[in-house]
PDB file of N, CA and C in Angstrom:
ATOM      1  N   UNK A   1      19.443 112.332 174.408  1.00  0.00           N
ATOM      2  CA  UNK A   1      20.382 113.410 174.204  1.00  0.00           C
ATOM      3  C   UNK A   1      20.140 114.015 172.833  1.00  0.00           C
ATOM      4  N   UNK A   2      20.307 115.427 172.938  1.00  0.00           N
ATOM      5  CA  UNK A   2      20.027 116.003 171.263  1.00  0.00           C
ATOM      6  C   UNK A   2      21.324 116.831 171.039  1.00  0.00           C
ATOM      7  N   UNK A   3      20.997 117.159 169.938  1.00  0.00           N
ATOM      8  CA  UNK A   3      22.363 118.131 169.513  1.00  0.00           C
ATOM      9  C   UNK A   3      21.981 119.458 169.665  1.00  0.00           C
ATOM     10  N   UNK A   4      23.087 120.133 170.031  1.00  0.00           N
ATOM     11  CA  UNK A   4      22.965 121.903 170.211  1.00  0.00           C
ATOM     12  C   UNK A   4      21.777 122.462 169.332  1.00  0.00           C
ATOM     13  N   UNK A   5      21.458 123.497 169.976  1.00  0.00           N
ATOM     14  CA  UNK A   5      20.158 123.851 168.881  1.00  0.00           C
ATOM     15  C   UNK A   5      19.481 123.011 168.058  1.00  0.00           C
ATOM     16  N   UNK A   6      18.742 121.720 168.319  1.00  0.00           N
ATOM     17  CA  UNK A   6      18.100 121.300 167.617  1.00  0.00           C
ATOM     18  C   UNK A   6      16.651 121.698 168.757  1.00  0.00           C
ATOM     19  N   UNK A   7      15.607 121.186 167.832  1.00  0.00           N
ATOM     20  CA  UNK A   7      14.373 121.404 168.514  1.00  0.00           C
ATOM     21  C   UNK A   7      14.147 120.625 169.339  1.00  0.00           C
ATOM     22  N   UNK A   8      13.131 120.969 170.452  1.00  0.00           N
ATOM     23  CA  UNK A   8      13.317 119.924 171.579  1.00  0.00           C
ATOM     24  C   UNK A   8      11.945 119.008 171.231  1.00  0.00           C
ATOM     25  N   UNK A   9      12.090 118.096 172.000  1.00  0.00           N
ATOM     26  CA  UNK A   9      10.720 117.080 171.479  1.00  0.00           C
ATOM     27  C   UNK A   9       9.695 117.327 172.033  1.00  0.00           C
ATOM     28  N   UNK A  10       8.644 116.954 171.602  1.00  0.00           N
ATOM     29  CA  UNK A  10       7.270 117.725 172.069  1.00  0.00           C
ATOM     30  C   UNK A  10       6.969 116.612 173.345  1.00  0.00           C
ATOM     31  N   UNK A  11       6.347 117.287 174.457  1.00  0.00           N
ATOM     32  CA  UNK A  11       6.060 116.564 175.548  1.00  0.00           C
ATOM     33  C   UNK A  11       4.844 116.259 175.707  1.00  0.00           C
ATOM     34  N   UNK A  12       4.858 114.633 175.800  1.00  0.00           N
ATOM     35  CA  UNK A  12       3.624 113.989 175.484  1.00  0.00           C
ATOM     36  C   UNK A  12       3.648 112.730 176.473  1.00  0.00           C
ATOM     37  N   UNK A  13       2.500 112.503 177.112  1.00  0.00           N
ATOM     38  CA  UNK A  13       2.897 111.112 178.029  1.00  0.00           C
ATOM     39  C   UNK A  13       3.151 109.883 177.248  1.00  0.00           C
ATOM     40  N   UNK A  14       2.543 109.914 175.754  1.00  0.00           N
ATOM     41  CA  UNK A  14       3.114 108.705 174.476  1.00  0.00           C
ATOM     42  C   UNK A  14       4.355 108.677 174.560  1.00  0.00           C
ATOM     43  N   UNK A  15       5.494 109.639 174.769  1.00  0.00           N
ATOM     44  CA  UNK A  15       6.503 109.814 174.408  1.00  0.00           C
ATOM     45  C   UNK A  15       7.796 108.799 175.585  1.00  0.00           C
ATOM     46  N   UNK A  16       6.890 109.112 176.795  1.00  0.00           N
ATOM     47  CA  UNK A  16       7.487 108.692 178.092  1.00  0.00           C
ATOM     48  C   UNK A  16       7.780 107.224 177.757  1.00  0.00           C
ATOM     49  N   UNK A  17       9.241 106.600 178.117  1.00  0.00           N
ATOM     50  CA  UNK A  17       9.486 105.570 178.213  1.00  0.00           C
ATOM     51  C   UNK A  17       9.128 104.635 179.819  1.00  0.00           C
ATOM     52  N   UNK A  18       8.271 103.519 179.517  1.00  0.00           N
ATOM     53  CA  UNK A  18       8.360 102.701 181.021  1.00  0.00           C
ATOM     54  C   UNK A  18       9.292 101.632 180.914  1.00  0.00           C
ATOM     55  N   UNK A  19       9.247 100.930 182.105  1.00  0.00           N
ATOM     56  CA  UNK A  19       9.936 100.073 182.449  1.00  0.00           C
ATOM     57  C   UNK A  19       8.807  98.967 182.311  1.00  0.00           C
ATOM     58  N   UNK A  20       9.523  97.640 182.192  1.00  0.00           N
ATOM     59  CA  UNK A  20       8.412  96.619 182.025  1.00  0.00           C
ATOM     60  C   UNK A  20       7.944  96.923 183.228  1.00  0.00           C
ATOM     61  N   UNK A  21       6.783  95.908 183.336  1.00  0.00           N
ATOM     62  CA  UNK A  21       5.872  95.778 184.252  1.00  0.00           C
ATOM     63  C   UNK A  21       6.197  94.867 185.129  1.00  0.00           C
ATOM     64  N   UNK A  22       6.594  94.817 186.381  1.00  0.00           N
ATOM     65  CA  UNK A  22       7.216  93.941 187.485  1.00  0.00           C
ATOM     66  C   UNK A  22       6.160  92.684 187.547  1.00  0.00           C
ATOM     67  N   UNK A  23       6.526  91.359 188.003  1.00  0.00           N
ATOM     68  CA  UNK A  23       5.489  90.608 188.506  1.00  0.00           C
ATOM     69  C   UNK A  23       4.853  90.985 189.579  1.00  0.00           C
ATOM     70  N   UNK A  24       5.087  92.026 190.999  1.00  0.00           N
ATOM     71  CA  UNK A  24       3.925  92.372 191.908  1.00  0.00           C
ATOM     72  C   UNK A  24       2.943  93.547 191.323  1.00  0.00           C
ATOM     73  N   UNK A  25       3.255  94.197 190.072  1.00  0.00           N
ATOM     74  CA  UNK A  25       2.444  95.010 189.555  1.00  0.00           C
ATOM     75  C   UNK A  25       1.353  94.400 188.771  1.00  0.00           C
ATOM     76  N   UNK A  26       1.878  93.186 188.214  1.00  0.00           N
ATOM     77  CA  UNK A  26       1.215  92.081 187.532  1.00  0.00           C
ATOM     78  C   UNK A  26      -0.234  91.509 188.671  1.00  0.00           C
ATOM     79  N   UNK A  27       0.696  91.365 189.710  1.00  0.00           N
ATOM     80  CA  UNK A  27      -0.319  90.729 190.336  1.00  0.00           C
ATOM     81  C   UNK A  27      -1.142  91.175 190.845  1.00  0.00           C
ATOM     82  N   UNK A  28      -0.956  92.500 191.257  1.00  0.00           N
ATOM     83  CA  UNK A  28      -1.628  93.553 191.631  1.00  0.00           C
ATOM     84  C   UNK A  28      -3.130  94.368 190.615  1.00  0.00           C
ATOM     85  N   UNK A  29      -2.048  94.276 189.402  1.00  0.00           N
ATOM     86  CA  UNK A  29      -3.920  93.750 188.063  1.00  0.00           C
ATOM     87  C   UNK A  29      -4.647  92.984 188.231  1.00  0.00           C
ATOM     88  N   UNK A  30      -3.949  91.884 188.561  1.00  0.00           N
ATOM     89  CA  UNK A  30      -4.679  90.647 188.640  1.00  0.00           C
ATOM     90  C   UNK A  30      -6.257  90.597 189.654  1.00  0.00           C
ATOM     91  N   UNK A  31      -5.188  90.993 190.814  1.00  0.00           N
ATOM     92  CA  UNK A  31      -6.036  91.186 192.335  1.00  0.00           C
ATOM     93  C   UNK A  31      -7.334  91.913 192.213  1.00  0.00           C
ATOM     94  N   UNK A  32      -7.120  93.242 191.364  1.00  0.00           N
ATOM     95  CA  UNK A  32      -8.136  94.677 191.166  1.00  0.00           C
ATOM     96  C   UNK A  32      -8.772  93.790 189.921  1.00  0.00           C
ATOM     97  N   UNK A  33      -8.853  93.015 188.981  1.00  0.00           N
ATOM     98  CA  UNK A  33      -9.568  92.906 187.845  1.00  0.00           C
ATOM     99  C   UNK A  33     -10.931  91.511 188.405  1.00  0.00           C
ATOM    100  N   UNK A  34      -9.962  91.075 189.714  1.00  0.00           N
ATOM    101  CA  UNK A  34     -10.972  90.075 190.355  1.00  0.00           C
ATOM    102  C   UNK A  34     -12.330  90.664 191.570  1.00  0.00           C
ATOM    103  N   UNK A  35     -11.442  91.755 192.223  1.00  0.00           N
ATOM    104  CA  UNK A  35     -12.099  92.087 193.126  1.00  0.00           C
ATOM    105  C   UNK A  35     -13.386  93.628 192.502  1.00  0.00           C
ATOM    106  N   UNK A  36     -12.639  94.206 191.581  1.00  0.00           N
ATOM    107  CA  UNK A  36     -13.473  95.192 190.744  1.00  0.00           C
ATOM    108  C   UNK A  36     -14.628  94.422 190.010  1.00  0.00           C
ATOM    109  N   UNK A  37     -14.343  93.369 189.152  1.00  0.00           N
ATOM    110  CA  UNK A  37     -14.936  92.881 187.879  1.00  0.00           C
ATOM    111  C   UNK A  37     -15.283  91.490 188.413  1.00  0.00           C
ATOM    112  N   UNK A  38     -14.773  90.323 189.041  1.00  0.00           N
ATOM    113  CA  UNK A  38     -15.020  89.316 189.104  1.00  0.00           C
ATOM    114  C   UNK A  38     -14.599  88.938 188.016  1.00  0.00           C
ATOM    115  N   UNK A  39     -13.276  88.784 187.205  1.00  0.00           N
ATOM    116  CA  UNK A  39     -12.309  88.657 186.571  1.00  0.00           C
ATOM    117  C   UNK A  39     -11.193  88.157 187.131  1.00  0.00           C
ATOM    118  N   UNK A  40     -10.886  86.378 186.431  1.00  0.00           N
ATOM    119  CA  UNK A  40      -9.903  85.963 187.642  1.00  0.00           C
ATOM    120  C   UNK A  40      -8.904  85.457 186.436  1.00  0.00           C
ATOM    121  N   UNK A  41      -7.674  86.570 186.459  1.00  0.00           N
ATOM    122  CA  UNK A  41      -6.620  85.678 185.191  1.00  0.00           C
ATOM    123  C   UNK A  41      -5.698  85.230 186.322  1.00  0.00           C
ATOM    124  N   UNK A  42      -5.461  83.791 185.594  1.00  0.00           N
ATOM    125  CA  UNK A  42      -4.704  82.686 186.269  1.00  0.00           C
ATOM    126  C   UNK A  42      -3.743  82.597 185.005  1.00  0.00           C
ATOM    127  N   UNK A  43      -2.704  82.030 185.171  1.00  0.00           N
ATOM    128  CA  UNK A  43      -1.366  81.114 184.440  1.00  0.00           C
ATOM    129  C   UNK A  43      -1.977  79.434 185.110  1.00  0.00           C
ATOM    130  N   UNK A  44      -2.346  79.335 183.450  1.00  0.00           N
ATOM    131  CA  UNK A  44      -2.353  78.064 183.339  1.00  0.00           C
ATOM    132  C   UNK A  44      -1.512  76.892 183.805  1.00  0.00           C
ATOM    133  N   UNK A  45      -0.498  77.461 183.669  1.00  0.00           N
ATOM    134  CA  UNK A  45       0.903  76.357 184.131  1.00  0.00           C
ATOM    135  C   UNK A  45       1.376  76.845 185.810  1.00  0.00           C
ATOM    136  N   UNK A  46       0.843  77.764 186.172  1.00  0.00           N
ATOM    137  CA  UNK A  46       0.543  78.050 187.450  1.00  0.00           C
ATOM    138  C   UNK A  46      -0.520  76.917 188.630  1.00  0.00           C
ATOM    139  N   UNK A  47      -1.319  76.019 187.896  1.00  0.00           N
ATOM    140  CA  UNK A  47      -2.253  75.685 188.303  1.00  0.00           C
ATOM    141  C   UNK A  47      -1.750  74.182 188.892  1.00  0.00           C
ATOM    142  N   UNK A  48      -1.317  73.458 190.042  1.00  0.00           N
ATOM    143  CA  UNK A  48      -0.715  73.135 190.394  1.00  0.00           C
ATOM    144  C   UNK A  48      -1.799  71.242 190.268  1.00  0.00           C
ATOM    145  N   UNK A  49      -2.838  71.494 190.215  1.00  0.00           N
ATOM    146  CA  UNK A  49      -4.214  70.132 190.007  1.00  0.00           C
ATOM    147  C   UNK A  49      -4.498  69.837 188.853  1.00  0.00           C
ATOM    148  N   UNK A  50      -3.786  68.814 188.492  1.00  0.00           N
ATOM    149  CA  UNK A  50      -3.973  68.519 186.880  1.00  0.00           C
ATOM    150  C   UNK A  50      -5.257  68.500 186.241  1.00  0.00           C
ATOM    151  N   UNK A  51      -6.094  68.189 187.082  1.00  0.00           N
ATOM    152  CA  UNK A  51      -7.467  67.611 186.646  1.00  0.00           C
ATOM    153  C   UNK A  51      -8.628  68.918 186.451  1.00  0.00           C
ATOM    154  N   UNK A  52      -8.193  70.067 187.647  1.00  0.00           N
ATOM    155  CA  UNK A  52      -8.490  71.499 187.435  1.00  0.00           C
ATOM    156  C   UNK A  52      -7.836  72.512 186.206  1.00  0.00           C
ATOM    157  N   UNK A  53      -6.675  72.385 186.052  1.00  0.00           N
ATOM    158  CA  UNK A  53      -5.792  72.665 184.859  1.00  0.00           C
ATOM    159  C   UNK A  53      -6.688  72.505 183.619  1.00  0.00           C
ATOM    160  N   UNK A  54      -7.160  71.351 183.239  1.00  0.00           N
ATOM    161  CA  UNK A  54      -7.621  70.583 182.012  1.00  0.00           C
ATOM    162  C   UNK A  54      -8.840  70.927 181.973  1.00  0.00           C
ATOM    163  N   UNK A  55      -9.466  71.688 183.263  1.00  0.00           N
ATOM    164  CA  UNK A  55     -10.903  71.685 182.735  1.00  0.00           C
ATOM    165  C   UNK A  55     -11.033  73.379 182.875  1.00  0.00           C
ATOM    166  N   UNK A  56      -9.884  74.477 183.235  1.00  0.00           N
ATOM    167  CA  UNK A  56      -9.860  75.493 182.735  1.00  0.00           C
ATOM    168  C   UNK A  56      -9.332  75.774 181.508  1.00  0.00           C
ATOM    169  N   UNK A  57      -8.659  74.775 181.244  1.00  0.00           N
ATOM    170  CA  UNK A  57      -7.858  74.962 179.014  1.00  0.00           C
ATOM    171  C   UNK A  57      -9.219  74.839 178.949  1.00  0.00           C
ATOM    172  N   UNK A  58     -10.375  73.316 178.826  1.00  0.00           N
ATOM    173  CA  UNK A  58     -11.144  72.779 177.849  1.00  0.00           C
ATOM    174  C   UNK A  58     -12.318  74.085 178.330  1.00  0.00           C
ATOM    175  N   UNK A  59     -12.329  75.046 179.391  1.00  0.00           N
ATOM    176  CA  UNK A  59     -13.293  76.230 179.430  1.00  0.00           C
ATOM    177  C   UNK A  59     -12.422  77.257 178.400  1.00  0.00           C
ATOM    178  N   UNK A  60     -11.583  77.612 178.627  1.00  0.00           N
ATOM    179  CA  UNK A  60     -11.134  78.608 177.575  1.00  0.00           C
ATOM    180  C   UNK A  60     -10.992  78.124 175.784  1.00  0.00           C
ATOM    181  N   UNK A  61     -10.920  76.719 175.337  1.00  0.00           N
ATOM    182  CA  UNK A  61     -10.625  76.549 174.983  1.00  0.00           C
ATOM    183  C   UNK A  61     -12.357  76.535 173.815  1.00  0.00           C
ATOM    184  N   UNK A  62     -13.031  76.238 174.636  1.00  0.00           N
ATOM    185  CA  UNK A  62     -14.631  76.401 174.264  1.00  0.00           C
ATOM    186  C   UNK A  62     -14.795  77.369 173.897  1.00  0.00           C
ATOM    187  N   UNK A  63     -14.796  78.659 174.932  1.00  0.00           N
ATOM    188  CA  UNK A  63     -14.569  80.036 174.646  1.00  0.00           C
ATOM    189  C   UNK A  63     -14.393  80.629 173.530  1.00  0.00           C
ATOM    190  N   UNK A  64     -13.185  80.784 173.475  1.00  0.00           N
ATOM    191  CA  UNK A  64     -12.238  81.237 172.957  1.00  0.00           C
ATOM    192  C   UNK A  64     -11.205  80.818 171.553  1.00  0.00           C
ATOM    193  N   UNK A  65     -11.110  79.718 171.830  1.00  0.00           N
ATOM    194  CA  UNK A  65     -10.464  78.777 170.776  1.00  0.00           C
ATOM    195  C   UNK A  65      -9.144  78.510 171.186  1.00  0.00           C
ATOM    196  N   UNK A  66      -8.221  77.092 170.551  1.00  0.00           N
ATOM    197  CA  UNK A  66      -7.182  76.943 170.669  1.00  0.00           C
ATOM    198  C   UNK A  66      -6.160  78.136 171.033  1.00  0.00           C
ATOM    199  N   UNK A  67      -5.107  78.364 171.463  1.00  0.00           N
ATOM    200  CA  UNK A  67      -4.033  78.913 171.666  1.00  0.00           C
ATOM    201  C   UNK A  67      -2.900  78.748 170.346  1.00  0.00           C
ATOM    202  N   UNK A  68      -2.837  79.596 169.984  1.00  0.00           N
ATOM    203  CA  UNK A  68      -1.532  79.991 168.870  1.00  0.00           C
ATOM    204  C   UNK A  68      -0.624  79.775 169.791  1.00  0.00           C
ATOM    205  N   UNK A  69       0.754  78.761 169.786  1.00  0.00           N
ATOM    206  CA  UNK A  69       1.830  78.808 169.926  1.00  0.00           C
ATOM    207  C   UNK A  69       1.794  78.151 171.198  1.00  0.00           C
ATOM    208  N   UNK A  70       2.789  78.671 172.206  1.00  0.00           N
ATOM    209  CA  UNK A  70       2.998  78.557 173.670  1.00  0.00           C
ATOM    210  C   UNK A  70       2.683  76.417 174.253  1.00  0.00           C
ATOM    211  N   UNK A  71       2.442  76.866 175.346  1.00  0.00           N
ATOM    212  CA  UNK A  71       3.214  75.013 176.058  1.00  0.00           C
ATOM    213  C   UNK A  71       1.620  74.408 175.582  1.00  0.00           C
ATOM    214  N   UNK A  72       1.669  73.364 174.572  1.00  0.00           N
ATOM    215  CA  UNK A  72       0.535  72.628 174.542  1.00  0.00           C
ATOM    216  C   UNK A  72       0.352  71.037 175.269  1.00  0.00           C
ATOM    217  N   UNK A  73       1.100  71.160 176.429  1.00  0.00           N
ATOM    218  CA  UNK A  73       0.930  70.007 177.244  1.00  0.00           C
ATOM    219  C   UNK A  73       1.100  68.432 176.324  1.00  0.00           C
ATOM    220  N   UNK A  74       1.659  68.658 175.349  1.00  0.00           N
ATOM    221  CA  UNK A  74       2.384  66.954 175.141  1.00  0.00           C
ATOM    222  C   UNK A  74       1.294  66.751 173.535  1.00  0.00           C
ATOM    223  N   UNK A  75       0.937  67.772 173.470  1.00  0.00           N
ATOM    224  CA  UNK A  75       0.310  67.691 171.947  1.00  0.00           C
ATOM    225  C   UNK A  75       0.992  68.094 171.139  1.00  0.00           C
TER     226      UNK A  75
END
């Protein structure tokens, strides 16, 4: 809302407010970044085989390096 005669704001798609991003929109990245790219992001704590779990951290973890913050499984 603006006040009487003030200038109006310049129209820009930066300007546009979204809404977060739903989890089926989420997943729906997910789906296109695997089937486009062969790009497969998983949630770690999603991963239901402990023994598979541990050996996608110790691949990312090679990678990439430790994780700043978030669930470090009992460390």
């Amino acid at each position: 809302m603006s006040l009487p005669g003030a200038p109006t704001l310049a129209r820009s798609p930066l300007g546009r407010l979204r809404s977060p991003t739903t989890e089926a929109e989420l997943n729906a990245m997910r789906a296109a970044a695997w089937h486009r790219h062969g790009i497969a992001a998983l949630l770690v704590d999603d991963i239901a085989d402990p023994w598979l779990r541990q050996a996608i951290t110790n691949e990312a973890n090679r990678r990439w390096g430790r994780r700043q913050g978030g669930n470090s499984h009992g460390r």
